[in-house]
N, C-alpha and C. Protein backbone atom coordinates (compact mmCIF):
# COMPACT_ATOMS: atom_id res chain seq x y z
N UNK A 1 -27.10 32.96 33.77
CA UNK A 1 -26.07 33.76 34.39
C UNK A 1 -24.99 34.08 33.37
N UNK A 2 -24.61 35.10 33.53
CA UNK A 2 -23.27 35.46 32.48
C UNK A 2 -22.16 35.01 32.45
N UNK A 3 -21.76 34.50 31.41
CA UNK A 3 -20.33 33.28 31.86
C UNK A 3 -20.75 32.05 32.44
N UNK A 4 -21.74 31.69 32.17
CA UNK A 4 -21.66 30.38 32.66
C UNK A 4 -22.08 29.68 31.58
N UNK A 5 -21.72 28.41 31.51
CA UNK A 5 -22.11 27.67 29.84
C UNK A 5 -23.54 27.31 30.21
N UNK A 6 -23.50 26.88 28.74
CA UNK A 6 -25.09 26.08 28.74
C UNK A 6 -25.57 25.23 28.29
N UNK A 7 -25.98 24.29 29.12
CA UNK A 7 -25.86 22.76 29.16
C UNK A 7 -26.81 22.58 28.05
N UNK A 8 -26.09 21.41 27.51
CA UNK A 8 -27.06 20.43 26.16
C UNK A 8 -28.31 21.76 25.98
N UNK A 9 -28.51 22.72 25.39
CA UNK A 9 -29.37 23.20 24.58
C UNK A 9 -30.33 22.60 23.85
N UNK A 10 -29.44 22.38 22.61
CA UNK A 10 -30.02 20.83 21.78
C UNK A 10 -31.13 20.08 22.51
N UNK A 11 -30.39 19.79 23.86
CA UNK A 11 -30.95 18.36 23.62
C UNK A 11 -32.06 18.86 24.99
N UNK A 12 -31.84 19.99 25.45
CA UNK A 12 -33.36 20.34 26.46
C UNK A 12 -34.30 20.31 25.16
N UNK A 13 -34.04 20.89 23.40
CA UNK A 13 -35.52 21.71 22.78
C UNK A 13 -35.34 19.84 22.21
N UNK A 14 -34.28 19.21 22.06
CA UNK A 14 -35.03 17.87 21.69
C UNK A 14 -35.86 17.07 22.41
N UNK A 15 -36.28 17.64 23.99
CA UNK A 15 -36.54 16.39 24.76
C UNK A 15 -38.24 17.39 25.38
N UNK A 16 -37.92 19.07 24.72
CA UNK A 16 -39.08 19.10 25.30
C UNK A 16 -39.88 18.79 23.93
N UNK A 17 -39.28 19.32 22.87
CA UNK A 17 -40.11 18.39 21.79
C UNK A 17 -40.94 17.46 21.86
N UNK A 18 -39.86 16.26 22.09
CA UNK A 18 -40.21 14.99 22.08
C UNK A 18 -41.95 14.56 23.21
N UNK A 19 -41.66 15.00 24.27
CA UNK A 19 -41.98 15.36 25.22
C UNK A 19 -43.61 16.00 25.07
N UNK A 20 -43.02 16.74 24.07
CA UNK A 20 -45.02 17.00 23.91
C UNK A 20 -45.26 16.76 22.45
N UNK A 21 -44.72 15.90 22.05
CA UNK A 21 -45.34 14.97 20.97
C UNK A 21 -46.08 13.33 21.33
N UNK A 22 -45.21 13.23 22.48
CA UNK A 22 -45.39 12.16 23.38
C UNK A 22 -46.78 11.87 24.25
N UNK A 23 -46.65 13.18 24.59
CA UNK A 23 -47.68 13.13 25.11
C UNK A 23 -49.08 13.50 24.46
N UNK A 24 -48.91 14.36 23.68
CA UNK A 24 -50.34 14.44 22.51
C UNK A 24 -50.03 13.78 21.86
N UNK A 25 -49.95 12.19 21.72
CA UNK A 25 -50.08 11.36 21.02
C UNK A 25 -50.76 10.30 22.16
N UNK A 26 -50.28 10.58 23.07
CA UNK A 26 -50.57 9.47 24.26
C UNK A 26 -52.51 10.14 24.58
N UNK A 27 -52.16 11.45 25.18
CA UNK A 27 -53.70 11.70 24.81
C UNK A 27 -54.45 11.77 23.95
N UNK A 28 -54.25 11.81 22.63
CA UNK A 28 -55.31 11.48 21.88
C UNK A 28 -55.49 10.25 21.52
N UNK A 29 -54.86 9.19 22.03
CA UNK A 29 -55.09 7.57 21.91
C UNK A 29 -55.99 7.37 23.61
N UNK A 30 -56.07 7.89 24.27
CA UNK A 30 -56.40 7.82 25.86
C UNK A 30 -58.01 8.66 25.40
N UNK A 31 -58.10 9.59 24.96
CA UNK A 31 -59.32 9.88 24.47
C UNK A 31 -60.16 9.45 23.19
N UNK A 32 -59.42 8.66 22.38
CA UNK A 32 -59.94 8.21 21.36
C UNK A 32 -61.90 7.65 22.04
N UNK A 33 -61.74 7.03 22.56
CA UNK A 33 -63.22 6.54 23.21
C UNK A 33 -64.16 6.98 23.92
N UNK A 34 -63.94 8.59 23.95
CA UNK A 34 -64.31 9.29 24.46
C UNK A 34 -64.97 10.20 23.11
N UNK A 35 -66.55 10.33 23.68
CA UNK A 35 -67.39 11.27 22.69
C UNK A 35 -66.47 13.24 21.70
N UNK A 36 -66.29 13.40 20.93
CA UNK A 36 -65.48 14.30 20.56
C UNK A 36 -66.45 15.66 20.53
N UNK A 37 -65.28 16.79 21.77
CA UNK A 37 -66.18 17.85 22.34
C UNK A 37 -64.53 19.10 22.39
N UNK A 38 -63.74 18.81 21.27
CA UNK A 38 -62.81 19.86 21.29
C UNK A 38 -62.41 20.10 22.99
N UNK A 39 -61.85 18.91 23.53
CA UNK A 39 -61.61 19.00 25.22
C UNK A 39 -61.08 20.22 25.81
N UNK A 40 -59.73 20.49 25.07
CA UNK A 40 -59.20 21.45 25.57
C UNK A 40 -59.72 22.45 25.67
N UNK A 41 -60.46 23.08 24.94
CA UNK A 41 -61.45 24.48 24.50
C UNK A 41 -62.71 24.43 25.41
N UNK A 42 -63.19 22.88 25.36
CA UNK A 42 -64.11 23.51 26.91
C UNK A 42 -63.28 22.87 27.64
N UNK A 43 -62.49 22.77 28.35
CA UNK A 43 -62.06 22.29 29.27
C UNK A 43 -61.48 23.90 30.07
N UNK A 44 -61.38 24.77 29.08
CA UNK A 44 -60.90 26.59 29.28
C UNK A 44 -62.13 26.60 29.91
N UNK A 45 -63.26 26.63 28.72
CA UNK A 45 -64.32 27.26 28.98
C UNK A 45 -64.76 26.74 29.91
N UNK A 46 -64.99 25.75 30.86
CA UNK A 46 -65.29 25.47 32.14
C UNK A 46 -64.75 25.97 33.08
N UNK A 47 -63.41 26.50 32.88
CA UNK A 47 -62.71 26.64 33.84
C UNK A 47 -63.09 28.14 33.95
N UNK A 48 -63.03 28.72 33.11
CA UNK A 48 -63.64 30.41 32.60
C UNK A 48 -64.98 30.69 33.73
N UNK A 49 -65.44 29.66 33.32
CA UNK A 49 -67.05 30.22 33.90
C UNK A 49 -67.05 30.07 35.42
N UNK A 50 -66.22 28.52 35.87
CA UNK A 50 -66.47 28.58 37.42
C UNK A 50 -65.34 30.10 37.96
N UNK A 51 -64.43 30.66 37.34
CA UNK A 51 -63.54 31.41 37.67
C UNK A 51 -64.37 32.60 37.66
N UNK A 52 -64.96 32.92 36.34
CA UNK A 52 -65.64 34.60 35.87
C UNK A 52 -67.20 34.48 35.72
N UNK A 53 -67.61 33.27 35.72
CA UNK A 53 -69.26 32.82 35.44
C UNK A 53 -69.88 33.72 35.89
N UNK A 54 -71.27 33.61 35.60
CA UNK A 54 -72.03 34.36 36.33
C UNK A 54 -73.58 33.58 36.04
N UNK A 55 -74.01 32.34 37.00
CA UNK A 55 -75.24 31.29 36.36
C UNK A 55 -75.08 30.08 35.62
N UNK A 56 -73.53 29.69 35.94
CA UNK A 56 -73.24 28.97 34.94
C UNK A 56 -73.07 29.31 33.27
N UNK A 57 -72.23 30.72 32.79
CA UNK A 57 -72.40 31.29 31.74
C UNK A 57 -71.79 32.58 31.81
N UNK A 58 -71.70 32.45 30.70
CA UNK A 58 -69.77 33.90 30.48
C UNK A 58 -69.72 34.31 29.47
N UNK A 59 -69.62 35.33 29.24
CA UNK A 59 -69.73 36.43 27.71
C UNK A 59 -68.81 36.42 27.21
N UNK A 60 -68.96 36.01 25.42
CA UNK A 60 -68.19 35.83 24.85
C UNK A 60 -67.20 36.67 24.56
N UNK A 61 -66.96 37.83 25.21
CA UNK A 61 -66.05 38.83 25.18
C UNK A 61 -65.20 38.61 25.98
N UNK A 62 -65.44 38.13 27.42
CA UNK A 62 -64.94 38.02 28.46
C UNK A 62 -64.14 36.67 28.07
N UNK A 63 -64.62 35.74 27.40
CA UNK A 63 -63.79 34.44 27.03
C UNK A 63 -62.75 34.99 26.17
N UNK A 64 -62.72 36.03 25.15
CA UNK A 64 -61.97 36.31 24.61
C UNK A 64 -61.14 37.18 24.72
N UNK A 65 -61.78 37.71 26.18
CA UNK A 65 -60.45 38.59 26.84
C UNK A 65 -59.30 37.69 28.07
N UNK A 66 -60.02 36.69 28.43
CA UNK A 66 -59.27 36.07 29.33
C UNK A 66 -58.26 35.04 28.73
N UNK A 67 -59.03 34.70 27.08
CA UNK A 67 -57.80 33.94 26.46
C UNK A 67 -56.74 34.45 25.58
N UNK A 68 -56.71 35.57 25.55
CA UNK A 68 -56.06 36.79 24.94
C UNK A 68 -56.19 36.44 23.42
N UNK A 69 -57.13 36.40 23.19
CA UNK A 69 -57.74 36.07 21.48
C UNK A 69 -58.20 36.56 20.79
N UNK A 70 -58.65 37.01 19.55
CA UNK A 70 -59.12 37.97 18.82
C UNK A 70 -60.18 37.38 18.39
N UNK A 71 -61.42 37.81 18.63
CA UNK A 71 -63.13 37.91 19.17
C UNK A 71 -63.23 36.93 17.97
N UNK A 72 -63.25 36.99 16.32
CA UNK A 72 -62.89 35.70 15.21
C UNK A 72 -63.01 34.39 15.80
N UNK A 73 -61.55 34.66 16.37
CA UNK A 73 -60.89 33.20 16.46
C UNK A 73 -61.50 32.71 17.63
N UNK A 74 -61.84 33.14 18.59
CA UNK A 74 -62.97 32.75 19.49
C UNK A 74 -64.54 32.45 18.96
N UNK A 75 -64.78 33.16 18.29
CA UNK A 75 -66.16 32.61 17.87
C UNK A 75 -65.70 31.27 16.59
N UNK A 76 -64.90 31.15 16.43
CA UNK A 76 -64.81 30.13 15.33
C UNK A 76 -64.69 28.72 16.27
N UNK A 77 -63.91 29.34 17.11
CA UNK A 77 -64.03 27.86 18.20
C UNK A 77 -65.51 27.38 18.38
N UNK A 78 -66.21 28.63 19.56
CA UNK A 78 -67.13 28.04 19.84
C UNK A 78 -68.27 27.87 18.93
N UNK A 79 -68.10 28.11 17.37
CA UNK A 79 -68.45 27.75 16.53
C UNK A 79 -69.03 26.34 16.25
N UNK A 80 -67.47 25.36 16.71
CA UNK A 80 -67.12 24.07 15.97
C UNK A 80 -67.92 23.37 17.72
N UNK A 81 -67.27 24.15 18.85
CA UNK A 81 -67.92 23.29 19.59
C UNK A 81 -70.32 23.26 20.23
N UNK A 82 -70.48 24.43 19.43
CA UNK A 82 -71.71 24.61 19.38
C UNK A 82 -72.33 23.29 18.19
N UNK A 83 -71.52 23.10 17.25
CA UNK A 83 -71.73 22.01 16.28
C UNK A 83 -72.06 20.72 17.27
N UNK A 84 -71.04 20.62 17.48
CA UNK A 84 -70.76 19.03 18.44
C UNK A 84 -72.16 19.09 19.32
N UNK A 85 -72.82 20.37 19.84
CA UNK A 85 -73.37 20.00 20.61
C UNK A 85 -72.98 20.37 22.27
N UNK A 86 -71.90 20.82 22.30
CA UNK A 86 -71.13 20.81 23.61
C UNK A 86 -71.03 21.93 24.42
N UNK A 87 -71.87 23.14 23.67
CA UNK A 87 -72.05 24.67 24.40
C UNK A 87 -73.24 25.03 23.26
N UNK A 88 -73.99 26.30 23.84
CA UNK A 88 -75.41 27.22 22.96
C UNK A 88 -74.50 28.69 23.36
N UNK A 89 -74.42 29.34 22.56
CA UNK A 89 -75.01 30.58 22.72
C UNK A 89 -76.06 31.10 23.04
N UNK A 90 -76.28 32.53 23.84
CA UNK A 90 -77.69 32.73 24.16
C UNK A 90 -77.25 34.28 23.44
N UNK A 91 -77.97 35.19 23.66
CA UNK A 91 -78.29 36.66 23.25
C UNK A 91 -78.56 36.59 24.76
N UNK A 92 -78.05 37.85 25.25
CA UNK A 92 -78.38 38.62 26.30
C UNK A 92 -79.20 39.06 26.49
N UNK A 93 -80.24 38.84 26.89
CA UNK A 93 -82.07 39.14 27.66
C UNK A 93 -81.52 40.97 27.59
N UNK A 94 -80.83 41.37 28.90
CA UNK A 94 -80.53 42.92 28.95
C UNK A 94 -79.85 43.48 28.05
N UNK A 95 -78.73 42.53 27.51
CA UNK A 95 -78.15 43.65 26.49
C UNK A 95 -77.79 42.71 24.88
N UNK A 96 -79.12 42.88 24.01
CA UNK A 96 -79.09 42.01 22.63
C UNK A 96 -77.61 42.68 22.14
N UNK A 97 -76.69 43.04 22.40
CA UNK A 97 -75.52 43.18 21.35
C UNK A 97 -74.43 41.96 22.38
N UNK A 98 -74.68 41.50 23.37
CA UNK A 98 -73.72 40.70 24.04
C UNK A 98 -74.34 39.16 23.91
N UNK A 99 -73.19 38.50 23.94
CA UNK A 99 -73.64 37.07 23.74
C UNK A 99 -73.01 36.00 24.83
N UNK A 100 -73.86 35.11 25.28
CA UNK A 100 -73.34 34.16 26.97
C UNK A 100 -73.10 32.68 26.12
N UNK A 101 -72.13 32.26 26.76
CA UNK A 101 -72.26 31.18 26.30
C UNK A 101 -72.29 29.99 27.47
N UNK A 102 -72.47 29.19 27.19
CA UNK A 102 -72.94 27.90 28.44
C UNK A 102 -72.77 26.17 27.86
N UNK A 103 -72.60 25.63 29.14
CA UNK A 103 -71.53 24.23 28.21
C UNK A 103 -73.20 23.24 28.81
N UNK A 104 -73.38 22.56 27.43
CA UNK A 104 -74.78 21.94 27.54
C UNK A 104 -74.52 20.86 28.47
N UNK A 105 -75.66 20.20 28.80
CA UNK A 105 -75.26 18.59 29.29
C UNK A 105 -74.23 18.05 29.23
N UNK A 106 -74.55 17.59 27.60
CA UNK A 106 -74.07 16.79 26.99
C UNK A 106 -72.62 17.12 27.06
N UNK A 107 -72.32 18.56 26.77
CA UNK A 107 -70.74 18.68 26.80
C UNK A 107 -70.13 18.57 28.41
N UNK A 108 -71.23 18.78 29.23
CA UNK A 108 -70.31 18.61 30.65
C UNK A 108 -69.87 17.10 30.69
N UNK A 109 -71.29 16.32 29.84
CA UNK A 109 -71.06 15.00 29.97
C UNK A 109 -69.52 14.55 29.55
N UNK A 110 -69.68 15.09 28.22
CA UNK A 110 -68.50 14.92 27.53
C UNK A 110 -66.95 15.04 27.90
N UNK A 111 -67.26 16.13 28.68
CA UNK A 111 -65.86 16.80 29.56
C UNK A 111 -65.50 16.11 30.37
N UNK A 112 -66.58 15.49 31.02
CA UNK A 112 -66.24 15.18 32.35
C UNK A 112 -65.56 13.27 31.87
N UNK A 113 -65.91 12.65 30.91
CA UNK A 113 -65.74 11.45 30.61
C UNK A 113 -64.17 12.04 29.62
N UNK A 114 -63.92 12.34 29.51
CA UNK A 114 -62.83 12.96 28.72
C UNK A 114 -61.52 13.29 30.02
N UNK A 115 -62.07 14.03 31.24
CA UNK A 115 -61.01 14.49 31.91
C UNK A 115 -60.86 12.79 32.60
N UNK A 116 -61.76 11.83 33.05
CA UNK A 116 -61.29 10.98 33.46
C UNK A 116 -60.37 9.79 32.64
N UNK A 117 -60.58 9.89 31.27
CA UNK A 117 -59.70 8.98 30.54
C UNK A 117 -58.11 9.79 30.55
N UNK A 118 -58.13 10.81 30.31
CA UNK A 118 -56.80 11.70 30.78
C UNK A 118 -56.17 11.34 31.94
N UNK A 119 -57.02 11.49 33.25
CA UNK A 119 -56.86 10.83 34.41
C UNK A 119 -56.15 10.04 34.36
N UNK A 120 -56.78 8.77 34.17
CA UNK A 120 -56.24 7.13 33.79
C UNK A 120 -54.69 7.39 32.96
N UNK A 121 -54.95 7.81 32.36
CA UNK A 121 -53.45 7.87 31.01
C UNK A 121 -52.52 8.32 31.86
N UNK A 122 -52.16 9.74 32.25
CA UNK A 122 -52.07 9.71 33.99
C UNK A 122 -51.09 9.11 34.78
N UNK A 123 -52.05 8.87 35.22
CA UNK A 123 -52.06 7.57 36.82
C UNK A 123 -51.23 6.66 35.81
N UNK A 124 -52.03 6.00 34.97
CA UNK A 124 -50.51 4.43 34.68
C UNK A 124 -49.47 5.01 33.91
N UNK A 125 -49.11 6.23 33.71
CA UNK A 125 -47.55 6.96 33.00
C UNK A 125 -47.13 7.14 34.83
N UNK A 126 -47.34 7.66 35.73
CA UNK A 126 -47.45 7.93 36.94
C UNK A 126 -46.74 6.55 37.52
N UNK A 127 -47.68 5.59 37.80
CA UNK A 127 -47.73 3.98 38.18
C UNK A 127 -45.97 3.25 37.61
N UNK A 128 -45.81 3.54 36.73
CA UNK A 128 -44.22 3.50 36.28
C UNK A 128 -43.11 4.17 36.70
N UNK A 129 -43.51 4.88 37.36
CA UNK A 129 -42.15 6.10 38.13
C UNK A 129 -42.32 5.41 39.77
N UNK A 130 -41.01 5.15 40.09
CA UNK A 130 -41.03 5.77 42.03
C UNK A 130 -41.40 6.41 42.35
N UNK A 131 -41.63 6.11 43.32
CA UNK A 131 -41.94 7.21 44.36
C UNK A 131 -40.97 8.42 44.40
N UNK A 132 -39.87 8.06 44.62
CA UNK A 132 -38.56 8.83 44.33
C UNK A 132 -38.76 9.67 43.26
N UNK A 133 -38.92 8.82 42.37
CA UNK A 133 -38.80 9.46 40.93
C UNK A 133 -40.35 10.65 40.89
N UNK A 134 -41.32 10.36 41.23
CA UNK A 134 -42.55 11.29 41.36
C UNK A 134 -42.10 12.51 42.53
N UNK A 135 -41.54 12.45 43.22
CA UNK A 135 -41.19 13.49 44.29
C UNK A 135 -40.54 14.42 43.81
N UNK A 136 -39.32 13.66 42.90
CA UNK A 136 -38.12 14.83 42.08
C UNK A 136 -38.82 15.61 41.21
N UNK A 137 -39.74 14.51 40.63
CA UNK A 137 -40.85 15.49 39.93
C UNK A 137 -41.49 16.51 39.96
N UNK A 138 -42.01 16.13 41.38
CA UNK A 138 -43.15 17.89 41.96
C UNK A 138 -42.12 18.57 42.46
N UNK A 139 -41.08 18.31 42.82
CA UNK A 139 -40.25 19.36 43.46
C UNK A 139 -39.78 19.93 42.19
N UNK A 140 -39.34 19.55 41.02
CA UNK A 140 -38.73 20.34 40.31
C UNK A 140 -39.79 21.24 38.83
N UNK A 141 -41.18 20.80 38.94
CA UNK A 141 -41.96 20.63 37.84
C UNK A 141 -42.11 22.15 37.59
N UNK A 142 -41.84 22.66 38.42
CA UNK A 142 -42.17 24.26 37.78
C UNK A 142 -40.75 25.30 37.89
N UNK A 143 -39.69 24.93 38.04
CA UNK A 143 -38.30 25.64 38.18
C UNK A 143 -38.22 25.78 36.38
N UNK A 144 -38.71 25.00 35.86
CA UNK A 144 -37.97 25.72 34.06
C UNK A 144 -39.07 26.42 34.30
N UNK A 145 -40.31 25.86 34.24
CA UNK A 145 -41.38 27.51 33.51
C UNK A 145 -40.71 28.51 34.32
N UNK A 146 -40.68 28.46 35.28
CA UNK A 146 -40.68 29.71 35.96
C UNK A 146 -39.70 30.38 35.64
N UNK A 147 -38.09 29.89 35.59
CA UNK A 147 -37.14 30.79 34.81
C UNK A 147 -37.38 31.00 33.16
N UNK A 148 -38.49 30.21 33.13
CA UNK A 148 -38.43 30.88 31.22
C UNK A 148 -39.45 32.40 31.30
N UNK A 149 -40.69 32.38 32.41
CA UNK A 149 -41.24 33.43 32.40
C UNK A 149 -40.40 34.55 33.03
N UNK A 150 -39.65 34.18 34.05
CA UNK A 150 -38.70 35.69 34.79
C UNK A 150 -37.74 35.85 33.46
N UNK A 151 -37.50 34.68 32.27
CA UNK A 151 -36.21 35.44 31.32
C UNK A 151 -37.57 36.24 30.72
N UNK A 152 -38.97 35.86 30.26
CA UNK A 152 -39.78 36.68 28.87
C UNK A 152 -40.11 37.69 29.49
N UNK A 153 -40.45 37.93 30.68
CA UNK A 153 -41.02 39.09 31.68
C UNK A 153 -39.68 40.23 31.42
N UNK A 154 -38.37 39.60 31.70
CA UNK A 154 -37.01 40.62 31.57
C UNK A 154 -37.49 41.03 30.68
N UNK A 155 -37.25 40.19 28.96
CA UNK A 155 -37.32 40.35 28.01
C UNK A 155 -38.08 41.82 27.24
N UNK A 156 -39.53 41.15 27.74
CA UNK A 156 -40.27 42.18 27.48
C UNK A 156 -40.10 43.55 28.32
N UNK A 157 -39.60 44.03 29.59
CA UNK A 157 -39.69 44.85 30.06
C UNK A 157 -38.04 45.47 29.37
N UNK A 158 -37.56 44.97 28.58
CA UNK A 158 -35.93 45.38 28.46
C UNK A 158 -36.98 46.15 26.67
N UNK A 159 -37.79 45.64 26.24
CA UNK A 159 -38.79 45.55 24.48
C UNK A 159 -39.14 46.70 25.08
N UNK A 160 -40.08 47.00 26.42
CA UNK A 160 -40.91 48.19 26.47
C UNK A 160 -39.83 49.56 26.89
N UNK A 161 -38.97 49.37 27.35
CA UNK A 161 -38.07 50.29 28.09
C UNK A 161 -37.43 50.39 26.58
N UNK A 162 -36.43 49.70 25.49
CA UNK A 162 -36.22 51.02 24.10
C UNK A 162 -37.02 51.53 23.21
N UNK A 163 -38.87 50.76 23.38
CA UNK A 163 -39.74 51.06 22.64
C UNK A 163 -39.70 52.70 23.50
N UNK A 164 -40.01 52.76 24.40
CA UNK A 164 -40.45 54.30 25.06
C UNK A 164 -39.05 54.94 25.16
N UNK A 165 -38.03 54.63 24.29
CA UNK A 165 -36.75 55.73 23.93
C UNK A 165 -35.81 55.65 25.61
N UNK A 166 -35.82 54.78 26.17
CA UNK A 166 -35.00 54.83 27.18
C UNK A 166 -33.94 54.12 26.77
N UNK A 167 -33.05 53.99 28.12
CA UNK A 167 -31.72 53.52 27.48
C UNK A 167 -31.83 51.92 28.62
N UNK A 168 -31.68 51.06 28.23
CA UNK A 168 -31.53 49.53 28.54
C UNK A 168 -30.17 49.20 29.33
N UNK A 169 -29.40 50.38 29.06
CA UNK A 169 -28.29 49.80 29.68
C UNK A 169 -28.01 50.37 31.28
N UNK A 170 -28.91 51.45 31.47
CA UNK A 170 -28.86 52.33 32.47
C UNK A 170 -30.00 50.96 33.81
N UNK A 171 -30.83 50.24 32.50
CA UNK A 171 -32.09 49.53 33.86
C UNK A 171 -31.22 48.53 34.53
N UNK A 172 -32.01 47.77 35.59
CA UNK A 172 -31.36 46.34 36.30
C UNK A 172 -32.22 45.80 35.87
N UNK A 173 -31.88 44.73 35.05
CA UNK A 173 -33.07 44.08 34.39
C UNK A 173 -32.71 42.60 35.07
């Protein structure tokens, strides 16, 4: 709001810092014992296929349009996780210039023993809070994203409105 101050700055980017150092440190000690299948990357790509699948399997275009990625840097992923073992590529039976990709056994295995040690890590960070304290939680857990996307959404629509020569001061942004 305009004119109104703004509380500890500092110390919100020190704590969300902290905050997700904390925690990717906490998960990768919580997955350490868990077979290594690049989680996060299929953990998309699972989510990709039950969302856009089609047979259990989703074109690698379509993965790289839904993760807003440049077709490279997507195949370099599923590069590293085709290594591991944890997805195949196929060639498209109807159309040899498209390529499906599909998460093997082994990587569902993998995923699935991976999302439950996450789980666990979890539950006993969880197991330490009240009840109280877990409630304030879900009630408040999405009020920052959400005002950080209505400020980047302004943002950008204030970027596209002087890119196309209008005047910014005339919009209600």
């Amino acid at each position: 709001m305009p004119g109104s101050e703004i509380p500890d700055l500092q110390g919100m980017f020190r704590f969300v810092s902290r905050l997700h150092t904390m925690s990717k440190r906490g998960m990768r000690g919580a997955l350490a014992d868990c077979p290594r299948c690049h989680f996060g990357m299929l953990e998309n790509l699972h989510i990709l296929i039950e969302q856009r699948g089609v047979e259990g399997a989703i074109y690698v275009s379509e993965v790289a349009r839904a993760m807003r990625q440049p077709m490279p840097a997507v195949s370099r992923g599923l590069r590293m996780m085709e290594q591991d073992g944890s997805i195949v590529r196929e060639t498209d039976p109807n159309d040899r210039r498209k390529t499906f990709v599909r998460i093997t056994p082994q990587g569902e295995q993998a995923r699935l023993q991976s999302e439950a040690a996450l789980n666990a890590y979890f539950g006993r960070i969880m197991a330490r809070m009240t009840p109280e304290q877990i409630d304030q939680m879900y009630a408040l857990r999405g009020v920052l994203l959400d005002a950080i996307e209505a400020e980047n959404d302004a943002m950008q629509k204030k970027i596209s409105t002087q890119k196309q020569g209008g005047s910014v001061d005339d919009e209600n942004i």
